[in-house]
Every structure is written in structure tokens, then in C-alpha cells.
C-alpha atoms as a PDB file:
ATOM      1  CA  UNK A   1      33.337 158.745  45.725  1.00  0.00           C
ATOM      2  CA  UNK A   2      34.549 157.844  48.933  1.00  0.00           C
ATOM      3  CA  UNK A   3      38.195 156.145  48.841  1.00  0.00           C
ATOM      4  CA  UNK A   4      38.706 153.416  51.995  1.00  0.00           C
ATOM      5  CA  UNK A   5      41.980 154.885  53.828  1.00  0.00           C
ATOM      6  CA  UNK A   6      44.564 151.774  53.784  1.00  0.00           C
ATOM      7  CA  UNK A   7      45.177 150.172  57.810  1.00  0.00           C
ATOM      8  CA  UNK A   8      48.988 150.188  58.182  1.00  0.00           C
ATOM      9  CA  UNK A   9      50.009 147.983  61.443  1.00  0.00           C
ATOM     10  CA  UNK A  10      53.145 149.016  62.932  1.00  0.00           C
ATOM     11  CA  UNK A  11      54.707 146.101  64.421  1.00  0.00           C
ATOM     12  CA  UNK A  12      57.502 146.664  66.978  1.00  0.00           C
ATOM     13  CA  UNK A  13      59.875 144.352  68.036  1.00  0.00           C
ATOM     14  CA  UNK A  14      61.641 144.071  71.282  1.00  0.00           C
ATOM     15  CA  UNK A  15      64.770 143.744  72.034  1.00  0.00           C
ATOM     16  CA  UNK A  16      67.742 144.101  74.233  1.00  0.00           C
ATOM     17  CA  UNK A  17      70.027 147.356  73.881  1.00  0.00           C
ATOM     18  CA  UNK A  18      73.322 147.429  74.469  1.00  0.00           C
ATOM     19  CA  UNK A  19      73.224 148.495  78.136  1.00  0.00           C
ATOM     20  CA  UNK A  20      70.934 145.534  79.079  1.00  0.00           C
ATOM     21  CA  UNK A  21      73.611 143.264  77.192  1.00  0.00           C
ATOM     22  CA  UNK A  22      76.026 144.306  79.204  1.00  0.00           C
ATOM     23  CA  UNK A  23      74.257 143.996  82.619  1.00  0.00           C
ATOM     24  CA  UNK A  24      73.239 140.609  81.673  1.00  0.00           C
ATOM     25  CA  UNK A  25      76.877 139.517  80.607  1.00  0.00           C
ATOM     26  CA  UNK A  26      78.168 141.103  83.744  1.00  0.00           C
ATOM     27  CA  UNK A  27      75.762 139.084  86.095  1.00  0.00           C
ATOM     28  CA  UNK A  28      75.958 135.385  83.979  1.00  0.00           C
ATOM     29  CA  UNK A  29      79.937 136.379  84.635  1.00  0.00           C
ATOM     30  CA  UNK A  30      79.908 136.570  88.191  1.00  0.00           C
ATOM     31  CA  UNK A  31      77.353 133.600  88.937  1.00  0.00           C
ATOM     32  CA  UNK A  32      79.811 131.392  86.923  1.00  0.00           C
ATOM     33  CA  UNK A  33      82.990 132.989  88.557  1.00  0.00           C
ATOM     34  CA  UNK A  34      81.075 132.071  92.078  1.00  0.00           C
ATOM     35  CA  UNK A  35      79.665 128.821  90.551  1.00  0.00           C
ATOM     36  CA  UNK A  36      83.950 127.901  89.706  1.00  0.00           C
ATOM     37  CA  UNK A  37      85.055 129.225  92.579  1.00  0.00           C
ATOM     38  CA  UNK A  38      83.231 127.043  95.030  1.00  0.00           C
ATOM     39  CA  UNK A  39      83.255 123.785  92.918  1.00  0.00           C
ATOM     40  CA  UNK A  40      86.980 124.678  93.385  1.00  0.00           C
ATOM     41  CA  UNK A  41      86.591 124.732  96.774  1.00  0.00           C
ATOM     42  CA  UNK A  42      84.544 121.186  97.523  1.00  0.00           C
ATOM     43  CA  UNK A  43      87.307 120.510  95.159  1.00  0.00           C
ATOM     44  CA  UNK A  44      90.026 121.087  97.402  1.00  0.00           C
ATOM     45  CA  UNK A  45      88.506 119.867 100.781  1.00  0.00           C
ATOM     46  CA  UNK A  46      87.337 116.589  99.384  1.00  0.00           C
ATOM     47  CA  UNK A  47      91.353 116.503  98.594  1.00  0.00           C
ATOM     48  CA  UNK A  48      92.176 117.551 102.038  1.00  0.00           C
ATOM     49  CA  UNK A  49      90.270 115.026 103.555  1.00  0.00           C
ATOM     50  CA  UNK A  50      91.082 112.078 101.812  1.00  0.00           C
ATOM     51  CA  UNK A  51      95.023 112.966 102.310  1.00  0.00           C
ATOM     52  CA  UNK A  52      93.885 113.434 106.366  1.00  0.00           C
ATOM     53  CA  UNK A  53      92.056 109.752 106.515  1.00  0.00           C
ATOM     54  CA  UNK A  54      95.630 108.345 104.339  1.00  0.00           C
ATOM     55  CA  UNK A  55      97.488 110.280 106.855  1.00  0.00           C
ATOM     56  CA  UNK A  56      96.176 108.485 110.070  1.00  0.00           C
ATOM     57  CA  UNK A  57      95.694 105.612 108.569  1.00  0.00           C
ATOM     58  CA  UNK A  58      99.879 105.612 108.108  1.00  0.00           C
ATOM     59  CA  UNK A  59     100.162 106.643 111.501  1.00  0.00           C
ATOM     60  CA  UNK A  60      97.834 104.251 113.101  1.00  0.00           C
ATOM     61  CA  UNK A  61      99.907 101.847 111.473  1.00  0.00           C
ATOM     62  CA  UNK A  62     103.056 102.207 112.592  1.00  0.00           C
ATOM     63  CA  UNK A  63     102.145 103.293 115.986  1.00  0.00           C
ATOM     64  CA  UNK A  64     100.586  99.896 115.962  1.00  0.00           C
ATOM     65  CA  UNK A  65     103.690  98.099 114.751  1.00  0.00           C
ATOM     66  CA  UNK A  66     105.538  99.914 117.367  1.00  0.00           C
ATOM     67  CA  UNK A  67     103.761  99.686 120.692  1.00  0.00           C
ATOM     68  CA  UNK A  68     103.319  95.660 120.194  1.00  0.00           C
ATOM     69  CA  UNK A  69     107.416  95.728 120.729  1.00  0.00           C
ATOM     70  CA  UNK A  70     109.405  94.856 123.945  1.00  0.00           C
ATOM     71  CA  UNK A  71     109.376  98.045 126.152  1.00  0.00           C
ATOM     72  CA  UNK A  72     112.699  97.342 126.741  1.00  0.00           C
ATOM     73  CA  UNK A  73     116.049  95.483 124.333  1.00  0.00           C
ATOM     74  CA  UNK A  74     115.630  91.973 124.906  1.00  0.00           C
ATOM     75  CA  UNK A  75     119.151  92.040 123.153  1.00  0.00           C
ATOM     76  CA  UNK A  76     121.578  93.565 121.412  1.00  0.00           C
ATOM     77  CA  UNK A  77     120.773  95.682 117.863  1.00  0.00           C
ATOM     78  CA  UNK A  78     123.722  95.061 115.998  1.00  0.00           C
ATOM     79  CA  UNK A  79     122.915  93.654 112.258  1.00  0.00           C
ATOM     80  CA  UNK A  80     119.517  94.662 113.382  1.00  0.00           C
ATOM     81  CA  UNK A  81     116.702  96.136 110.607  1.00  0.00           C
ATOM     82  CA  UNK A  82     113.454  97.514 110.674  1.00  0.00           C
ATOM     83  CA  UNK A  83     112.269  93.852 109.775  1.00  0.00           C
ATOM     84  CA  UNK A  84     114.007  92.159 113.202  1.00  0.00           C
ATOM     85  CA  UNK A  85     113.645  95.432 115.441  1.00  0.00           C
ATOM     86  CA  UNK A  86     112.289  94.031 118.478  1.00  0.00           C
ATOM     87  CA  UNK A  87     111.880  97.113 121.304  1.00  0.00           C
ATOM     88  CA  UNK A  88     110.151 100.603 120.927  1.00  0.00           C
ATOM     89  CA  UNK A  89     113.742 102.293 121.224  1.00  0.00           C
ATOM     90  CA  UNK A  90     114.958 100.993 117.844  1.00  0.00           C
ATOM     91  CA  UNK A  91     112.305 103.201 116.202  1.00  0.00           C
ATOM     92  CA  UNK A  92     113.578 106.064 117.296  1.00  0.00           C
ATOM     93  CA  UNK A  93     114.991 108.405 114.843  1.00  0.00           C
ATOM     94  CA  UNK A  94     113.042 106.543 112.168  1.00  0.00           C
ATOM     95  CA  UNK A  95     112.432 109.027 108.744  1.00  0.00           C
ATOM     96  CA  UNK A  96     110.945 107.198 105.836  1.00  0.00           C
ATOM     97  CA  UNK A  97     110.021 109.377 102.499  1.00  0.00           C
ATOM     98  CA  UNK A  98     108.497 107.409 100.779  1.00  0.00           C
ATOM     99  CA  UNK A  99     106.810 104.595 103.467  1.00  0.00           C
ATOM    100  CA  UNK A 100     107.531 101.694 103.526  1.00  0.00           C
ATOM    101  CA  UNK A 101     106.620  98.246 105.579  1.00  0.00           C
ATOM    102  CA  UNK A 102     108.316  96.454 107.825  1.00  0.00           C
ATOM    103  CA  UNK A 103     109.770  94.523 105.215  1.00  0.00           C
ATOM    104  CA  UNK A 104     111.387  97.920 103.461  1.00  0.00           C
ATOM    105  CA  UNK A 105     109.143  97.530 100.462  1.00  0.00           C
ATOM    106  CA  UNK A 106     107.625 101.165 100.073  1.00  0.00           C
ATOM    107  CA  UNK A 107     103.738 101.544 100.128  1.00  0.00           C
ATOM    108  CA  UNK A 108     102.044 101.616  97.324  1.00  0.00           C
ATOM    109  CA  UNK A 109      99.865 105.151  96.470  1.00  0.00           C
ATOM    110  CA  UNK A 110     102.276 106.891  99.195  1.00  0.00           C
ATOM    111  CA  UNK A 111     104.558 108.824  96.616  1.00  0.00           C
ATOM    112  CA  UNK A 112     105.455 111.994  98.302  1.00  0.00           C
ATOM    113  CA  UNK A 113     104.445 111.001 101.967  1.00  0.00           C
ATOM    114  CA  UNK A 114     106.732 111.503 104.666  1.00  0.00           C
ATOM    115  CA  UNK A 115     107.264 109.579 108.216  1.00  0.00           C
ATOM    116  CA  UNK A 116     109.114 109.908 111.456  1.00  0.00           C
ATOM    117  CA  UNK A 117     109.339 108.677 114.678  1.00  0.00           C
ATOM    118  CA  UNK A 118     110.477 110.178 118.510  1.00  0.00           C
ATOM    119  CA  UNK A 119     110.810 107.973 121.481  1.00  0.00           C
ATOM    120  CA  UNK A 120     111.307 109.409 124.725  1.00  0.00           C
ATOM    121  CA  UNK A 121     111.137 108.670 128.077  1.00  0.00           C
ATOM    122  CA  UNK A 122     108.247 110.440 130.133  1.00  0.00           C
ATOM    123  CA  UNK A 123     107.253 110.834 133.584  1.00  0.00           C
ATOM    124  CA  UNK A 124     104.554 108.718 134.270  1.00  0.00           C
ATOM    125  CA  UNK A 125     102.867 111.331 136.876  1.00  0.00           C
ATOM    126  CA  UNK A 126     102.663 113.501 133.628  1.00  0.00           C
ATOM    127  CA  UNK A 127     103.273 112.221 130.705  1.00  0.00           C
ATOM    128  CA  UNK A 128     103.780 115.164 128.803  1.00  0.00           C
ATOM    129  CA  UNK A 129     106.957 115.533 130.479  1.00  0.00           C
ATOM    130  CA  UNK A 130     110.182 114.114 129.078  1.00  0.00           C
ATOM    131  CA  UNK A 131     112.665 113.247 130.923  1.00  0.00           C
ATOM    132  CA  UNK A 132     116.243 111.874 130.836  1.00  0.00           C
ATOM    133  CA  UNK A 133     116.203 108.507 132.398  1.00  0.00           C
ATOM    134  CA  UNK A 134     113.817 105.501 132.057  1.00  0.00           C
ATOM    135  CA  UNK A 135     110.720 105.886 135.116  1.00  0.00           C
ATOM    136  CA  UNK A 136     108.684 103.262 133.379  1.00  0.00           C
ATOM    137  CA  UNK A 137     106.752 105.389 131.037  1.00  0.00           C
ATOM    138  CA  UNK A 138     107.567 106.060 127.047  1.00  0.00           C
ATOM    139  CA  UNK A 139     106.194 108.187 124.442  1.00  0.00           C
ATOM    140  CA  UNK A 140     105.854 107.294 121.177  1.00  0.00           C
ATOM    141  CA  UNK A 141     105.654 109.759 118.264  1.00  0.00           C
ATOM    142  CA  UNK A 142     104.541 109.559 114.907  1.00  0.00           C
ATOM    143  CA  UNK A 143     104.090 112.048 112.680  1.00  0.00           C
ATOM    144  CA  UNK A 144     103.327 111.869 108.516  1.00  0.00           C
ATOM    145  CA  UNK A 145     103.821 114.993 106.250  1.00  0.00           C
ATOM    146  CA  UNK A 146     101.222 114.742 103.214  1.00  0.00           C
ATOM    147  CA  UNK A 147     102.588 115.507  99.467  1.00  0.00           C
ATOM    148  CA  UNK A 148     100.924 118.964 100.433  1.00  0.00           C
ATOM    149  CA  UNK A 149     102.831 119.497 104.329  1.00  0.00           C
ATOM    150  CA  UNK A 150      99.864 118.668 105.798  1.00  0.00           C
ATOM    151  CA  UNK A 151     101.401 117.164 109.120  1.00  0.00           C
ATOM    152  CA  UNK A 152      99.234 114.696 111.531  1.00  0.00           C
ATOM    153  CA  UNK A 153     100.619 113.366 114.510  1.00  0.00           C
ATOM    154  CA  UNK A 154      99.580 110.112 116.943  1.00  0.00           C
ATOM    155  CA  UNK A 155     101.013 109.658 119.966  1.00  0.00           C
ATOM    156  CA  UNK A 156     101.312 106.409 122.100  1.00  0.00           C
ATOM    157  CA  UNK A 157     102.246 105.662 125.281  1.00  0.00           C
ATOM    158  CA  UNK A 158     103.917 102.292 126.801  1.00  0.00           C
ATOM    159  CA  UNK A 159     104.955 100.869 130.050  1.00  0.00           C
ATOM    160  CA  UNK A 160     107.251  98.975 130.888  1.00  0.00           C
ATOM    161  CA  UNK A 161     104.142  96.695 132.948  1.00  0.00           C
ATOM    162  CA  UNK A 162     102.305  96.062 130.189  1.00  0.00           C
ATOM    163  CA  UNK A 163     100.732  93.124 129.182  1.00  0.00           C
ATOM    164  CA  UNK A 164     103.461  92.727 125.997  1.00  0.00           C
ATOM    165  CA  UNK A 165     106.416  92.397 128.789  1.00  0.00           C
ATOM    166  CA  UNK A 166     104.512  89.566 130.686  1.00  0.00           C
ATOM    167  CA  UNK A 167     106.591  86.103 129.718  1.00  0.00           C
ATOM    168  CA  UNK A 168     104.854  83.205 130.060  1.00  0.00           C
ATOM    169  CA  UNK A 169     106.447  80.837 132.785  1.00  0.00           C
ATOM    170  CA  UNK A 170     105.729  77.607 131.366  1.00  0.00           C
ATOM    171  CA  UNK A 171     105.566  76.559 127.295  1.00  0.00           C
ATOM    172  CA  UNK A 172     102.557  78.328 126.121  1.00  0.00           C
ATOM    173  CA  UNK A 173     100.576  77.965 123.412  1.00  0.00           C
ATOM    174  CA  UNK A 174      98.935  80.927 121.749  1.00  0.00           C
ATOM    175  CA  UNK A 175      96.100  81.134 119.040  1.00  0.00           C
ATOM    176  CA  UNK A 176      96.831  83.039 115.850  1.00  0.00           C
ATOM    177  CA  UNK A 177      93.605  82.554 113.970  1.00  0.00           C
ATOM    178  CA  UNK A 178      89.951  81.894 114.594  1.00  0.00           C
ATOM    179  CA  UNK A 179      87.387  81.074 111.916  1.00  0.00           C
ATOM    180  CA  UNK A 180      83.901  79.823 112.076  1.00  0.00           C
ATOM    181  CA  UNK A 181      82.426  77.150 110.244  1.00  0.00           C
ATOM    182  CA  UNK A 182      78.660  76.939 109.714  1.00  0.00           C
ATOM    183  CA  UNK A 183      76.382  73.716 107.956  1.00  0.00           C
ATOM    184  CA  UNK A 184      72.911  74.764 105.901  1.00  0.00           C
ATOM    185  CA  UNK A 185      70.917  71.610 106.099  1.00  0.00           C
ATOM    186  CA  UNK A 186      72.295  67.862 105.917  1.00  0.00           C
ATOM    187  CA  UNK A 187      74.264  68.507 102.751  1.00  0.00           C
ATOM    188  CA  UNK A 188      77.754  68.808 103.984  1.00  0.00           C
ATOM    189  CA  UNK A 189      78.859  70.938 101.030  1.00  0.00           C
ATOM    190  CA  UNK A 190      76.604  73.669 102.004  1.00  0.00           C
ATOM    191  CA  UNK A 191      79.193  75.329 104.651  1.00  0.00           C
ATOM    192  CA  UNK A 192      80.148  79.077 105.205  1.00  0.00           C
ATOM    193  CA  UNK A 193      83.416  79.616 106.340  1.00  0.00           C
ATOM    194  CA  UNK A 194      84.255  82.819 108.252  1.00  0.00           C
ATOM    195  CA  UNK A 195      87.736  84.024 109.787  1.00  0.00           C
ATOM    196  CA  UNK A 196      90.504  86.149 111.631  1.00  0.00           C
ATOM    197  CA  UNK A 197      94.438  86.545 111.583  1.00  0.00           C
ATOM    198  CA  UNK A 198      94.610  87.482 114.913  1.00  0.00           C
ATOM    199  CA  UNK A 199      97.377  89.686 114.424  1.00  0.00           C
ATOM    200  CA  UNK A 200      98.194  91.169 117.905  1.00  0.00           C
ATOM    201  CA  UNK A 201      99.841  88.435 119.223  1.00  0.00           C
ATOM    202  CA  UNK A 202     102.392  88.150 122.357  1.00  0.00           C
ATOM    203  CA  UNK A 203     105.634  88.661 120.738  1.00  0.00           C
END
């Protein structure tokens, strides 16, 4: 009598020892260390810039207030504020922390921001020269300090010729806003209005 011999299967099944563990928790830990280090990064520089466009766009704007002043004092500064300051000279020396307008109200979103001004007299063959007596030519300085002492600096220059120092001889009238009106059709209604504060006026 012949007896049928029984099949036996041996299944194995695979897995991971504990060297290939490791490895693979060693590699998934420095991809995400990388991965965290440069989201840190773009982090940062987005950061960096957006403090560098908030920085010039403080120093554009008082370098702006500034240079649209007399060259020289039309009269005398005593009682005199930022708000009735009316020649480049009266800047000088200026520190504000926080800024603020021309008004003295401070900025708002400028908490920790530092400004200054320097006004000196140049010589207008060079004008990265200063020197001690008025030849016609001044330098304006600004310079902002970010909450992080990131410093950015503008510079402006003014003569005493420019078109600001020209008075008019005669009663003038000057234009301090422009718009633009435009009609659709017959229906009067129907209008677009469009316009300007012109804002750098002859003081």
C-alpha cells in the first residue's frame, strides 16, 4: 500500500532587519532635516525682503518730503516743528524710533524701525565731498535701521538753482489736482471719474 507523502509549503515572509531600519530612519532624518532647513531659509529671505522694500519705501519718503523744501531758511526756526520746517537744514540731526509723519503721528506697522537724517554741504565738482561752507550743492542723507539692523540708505542731492527756489514774479496760480471725466452714451449718469493730488507742488 502506497501512502501519498503530505506537500508542506514553506512560506517566507520578508521583512526589514534591524540594520535596514536604521539606514532607512537615518536617511528619512536627514531629507527632513534638509527639507526644514531650507523652508527655514525661503523663510527668512522672504522676511528680509519684505523689511528691504518697507525700508526704502521709508526712505523714499522722507527724502521726498525733504528735497521739496527751500534750499535755503526763508526765515527764522524758532517755535519751528517738523510740521512747519520749511528748508532742507532743519532736517538735519533728525532721529525718529519709531517713524512718524510730518504731523508727529508715528507710522503705523513701523514698531521697531529706526530713522535719521545728515545734511551737509558738498562740493558740487564732486559731490561726495563735504565741505564746510555752502558752494551751492547739499547732500541729503537718510538712512532706516530695520527691527533686525538691517540699515538702507538714500541719498539726495539739492541745489540751491533748482526749480523749488524759483519765485514766481507775479501772483501765480498753481494746479493741485487733475481728474478726468468721461460720458458712456447720452445718459449723463453714465460718467467715470478719474483723478490726481498732485502732490509736488511749488512750496
Amino acid at each position: 500500500m502506497n501512502f501519498a507523502k503530505p506537500i508542506v509549503t514553506v512560506f517566507r515572509r520578508a521583512a526589514f532587519t534591524l540594520l535596514e531600519t536604521v539606514l532607512s530612519v537615518l536617511i528619512v532624518g536627514v531629507m527632513l532635516t534638509a527639507a526644514l532647513q531650507t523652508i527655514g531659509v525661503c523663510a527668512r529671505t522672504s522676511v528680509l525682503q519684505q523689511q528691504q522694500c518697507q525700508a526704502t519705501a521709508l526712505a523714499e519718503q522722507l527724502l521726498s518730503e525733504i528735497v521739496q523744501c527751500r534750499y535755503a531758511d526763508p526765515n527764522t526756526d524758532v517755535g519751528e516743528t517738523r510740521s512747519t520746517w520749511d528748508d532742507l537744514s532743519d532736517y538735519d540731526g533728525l532721529n525718529e524710533n519709531p517713524p512718524t509723519s510730518r504731523g508727529g503721528a508715528p507710522l503705523a506697522g513701523y514698531t521697531g524701525w529706526q530713522r535719521s537724517v545728515q545734511v551737509h554741504y558738498v562740493d558740487p565738482a564732486n559731490p561726495g565731498t563735504q565741505v564746510g561752507s555752502d558752494a551751492g550743492l547739499k547732500r541729503v542723507i537718510v538712512t532706516v535701521v530695520s527691527p533686525a539692523g538691517k540699515t538702507t540708505t538714500l541719498t539726495g542731492l539739492r541745489s540751491s538753482n533748482s526749480q523749488y527756489e524759483r519765485q514766481p514774479p507775479t501772483r501765480t496760480t498753481y494746479s493741485s489736482w487733475v481728474d478726468v471725466t468721461v460720458q458712456v452714451g447720452s445718459d449723463a449718469g453714465a460718467e467715470s471719474v478719474a483723478g490726481a493730488n498732485l502732490i509736488n507742488r511749488v512750496p
